[in-house]
Every structure is written in structure tokens, then in C-alpha cells.
Protein backbone atom coordinates (compact mmCIF):
# COMPACT_ATOMS: atom_id res chain seq x y z
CA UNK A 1 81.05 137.17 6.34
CA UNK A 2 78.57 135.33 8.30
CA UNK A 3 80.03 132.18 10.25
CA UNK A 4 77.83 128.95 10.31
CA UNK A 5 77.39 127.11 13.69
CA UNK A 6 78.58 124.32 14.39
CA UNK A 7 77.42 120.57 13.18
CA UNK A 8 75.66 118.67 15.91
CA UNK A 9 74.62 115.14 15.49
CA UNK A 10 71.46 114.29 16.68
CA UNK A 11 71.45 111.72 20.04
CA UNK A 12 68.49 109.74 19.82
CA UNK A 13 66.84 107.53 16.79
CA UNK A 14 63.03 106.60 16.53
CA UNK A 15 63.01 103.16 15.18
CA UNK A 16 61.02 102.70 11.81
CA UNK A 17 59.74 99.77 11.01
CA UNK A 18 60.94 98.16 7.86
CA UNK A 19 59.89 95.95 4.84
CA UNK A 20 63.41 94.88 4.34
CA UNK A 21 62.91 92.16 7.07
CA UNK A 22 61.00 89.92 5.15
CA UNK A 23 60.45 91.31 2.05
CA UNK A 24 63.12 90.71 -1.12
CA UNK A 25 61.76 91.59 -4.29
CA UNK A 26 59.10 89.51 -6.14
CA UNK A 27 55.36 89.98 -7.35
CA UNK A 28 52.72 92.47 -4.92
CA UNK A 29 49.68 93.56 -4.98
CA UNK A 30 47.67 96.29 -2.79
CA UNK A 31 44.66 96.69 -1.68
CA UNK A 32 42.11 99.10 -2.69
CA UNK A 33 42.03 101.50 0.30
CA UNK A 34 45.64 101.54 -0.16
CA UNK A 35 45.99 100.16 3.82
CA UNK A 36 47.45 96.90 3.20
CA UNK A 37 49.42 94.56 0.37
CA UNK A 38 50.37 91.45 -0.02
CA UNK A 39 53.94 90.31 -0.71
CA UNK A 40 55.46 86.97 -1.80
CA UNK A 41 58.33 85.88 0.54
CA UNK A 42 59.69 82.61 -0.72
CA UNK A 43 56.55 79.89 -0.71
CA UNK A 44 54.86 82.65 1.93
CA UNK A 45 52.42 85.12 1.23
CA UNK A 46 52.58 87.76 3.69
CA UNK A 47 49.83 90.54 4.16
CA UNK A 48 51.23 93.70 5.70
CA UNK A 49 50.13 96.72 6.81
CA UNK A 50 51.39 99.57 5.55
CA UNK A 51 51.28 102.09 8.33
CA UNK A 52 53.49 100.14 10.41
CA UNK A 53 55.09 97.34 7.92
CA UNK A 54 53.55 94.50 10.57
CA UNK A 55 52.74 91.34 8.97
CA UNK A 56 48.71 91.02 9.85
CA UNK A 57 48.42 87.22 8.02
CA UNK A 58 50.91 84.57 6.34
CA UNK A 59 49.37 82.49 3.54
CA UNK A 60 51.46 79.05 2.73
CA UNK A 61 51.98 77.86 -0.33
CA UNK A 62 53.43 74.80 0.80
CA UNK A 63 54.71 73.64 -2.63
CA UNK A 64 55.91 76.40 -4.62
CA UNK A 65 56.37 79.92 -4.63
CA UNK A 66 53.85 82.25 -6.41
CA UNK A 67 54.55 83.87 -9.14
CA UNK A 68 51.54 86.32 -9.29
CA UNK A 69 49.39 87.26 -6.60
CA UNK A 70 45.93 89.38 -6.93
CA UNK A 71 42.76 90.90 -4.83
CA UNK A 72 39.34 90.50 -5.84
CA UNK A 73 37.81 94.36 -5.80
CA UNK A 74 35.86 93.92 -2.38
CA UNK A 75 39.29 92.34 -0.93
CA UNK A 76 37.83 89.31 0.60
CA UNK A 77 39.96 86.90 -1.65
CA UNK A 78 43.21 86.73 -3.00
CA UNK A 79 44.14 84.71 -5.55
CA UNK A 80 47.49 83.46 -6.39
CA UNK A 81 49.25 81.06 -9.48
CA UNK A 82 52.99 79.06 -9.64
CA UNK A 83 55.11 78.49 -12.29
CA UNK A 84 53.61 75.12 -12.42
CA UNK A 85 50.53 76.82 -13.57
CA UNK A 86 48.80 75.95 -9.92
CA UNK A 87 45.84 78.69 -8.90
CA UNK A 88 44.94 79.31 -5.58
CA UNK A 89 42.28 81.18 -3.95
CA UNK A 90 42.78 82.33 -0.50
CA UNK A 91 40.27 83.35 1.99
CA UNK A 92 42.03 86.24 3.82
CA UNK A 93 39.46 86.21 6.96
CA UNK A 94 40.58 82.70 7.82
CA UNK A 95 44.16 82.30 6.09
CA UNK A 96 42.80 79.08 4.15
CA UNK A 97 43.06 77.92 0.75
CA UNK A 98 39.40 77.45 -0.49
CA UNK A 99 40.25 76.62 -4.29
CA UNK A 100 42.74 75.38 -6.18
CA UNK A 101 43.49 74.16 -9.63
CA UNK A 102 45.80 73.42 -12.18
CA UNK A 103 45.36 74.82 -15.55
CA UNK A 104 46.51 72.11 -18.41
CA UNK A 105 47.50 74.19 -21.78
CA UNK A 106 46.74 77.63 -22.64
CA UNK A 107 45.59 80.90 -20.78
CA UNK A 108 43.37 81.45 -17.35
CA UNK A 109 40.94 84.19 -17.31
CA UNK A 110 38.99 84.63 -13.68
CA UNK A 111 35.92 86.77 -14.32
CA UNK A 112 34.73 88.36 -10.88
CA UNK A 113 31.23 89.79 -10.97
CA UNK A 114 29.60 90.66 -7.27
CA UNK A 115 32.02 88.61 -5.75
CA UNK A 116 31.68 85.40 -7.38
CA UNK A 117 34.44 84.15 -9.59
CA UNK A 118 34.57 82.00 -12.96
CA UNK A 119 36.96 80.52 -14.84
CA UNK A 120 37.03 80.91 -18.50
């Protein structure tokens, strides 16, 4: 019968970055290369890289928290809605809120052709 070696416990740890610092559950969306995704965290919106887990932009809310967050296919805007039926539209070059609105009664459908959005 063979004998196996001994255990040995390795000495040294690389640290790993980690989502679990900010992130606790709640809606997310990624982008379409697959590089980054945003995150809510609280009334924050936090776009993250995903190679690392480093937060590259915060977007506040100020108000509420989001309930649903989404890109725009070329990834330029994000757009974002409360339970209190508020819609954002964030400009992730700058960080800024460009739009917002507050839908009364019934559904919200955002048509995005070429970049330019509509509400129907």
C-alpha cells in the first residue's frame, strides 16, 4: 500500500478583491462587452468593473433607492426607476442625472432607436 504525504497548508494568500464590500443583493445590470455592471447599493448606484470588482463611478439617487436599473445598447446611458414610479436617466461619462420624471398611472415603455430615447 502506497502512503500519502503529508498535508501542508499553504503560507501565503493573494488578496481577491470582492463584491461583498458594497454589494448586498438587489437589481443589476451589465454591460454589453461584459466589462462592467452596475449595482444598486442602498440610494447608490455603483458601476464596477468586473476584472478587479473596483467601483469606476457612484450615481446618487438622493431620494430613494432604485428598484430597476438598465443600459441603453451603446452604454452611454443608464436609466433607472423607484418604487415611487420616479425615472432617471444617467449620463455615465459625467455621473449626472440628465432626465427625470414621474410616471402618473399605468406602464412606461422607453423606445431607444440610434441612441435617442422616447417615452411611450
Amino acid at each position: 500500500m502506497a502512503t500519502t504525504p503529508p498535508l501542508t497548508l499553504k503560507q501565503s494568500y493573494r488578496c481577491v478583491s470582492s463584491l461583498q464590500q458594497f454589494y448586498s443583493g438587489g437589481p443589476f445590470e451589465v454591460f454589453d462587452d461584459g466589462a462592467l455592471f452596475a449595482c444598486t447599493c442602498g440610494e447608490e448606484i455603483k458601476i464596477v468593473i468586473f476584472s478587479d470588482a473596483s467601483v469606476l463611478t457612484t450615481l446618487v439617487c438622493e431620494s430613494e433607492a432604485a428598484s430597476a436599473i438598465t443600459f441603453i445598447p451603446d452604454s452611454r446611458f443608464l436609466f433607472s426607476a423607484g418604487h415611487s414610479r420616479l425615472i432617471r436617466v444617467w449620463e455615465l461619462s459625467s455621473g449626472k442625472c440628465i432626465r427625470s420624471w414621474k410616471m402618473v398611472v399605468g406602464k412606461c415603455i422607453i423606445k431607444i432607436q440610434n441612441s435617442i430615447y422616447q417615452i411611450l
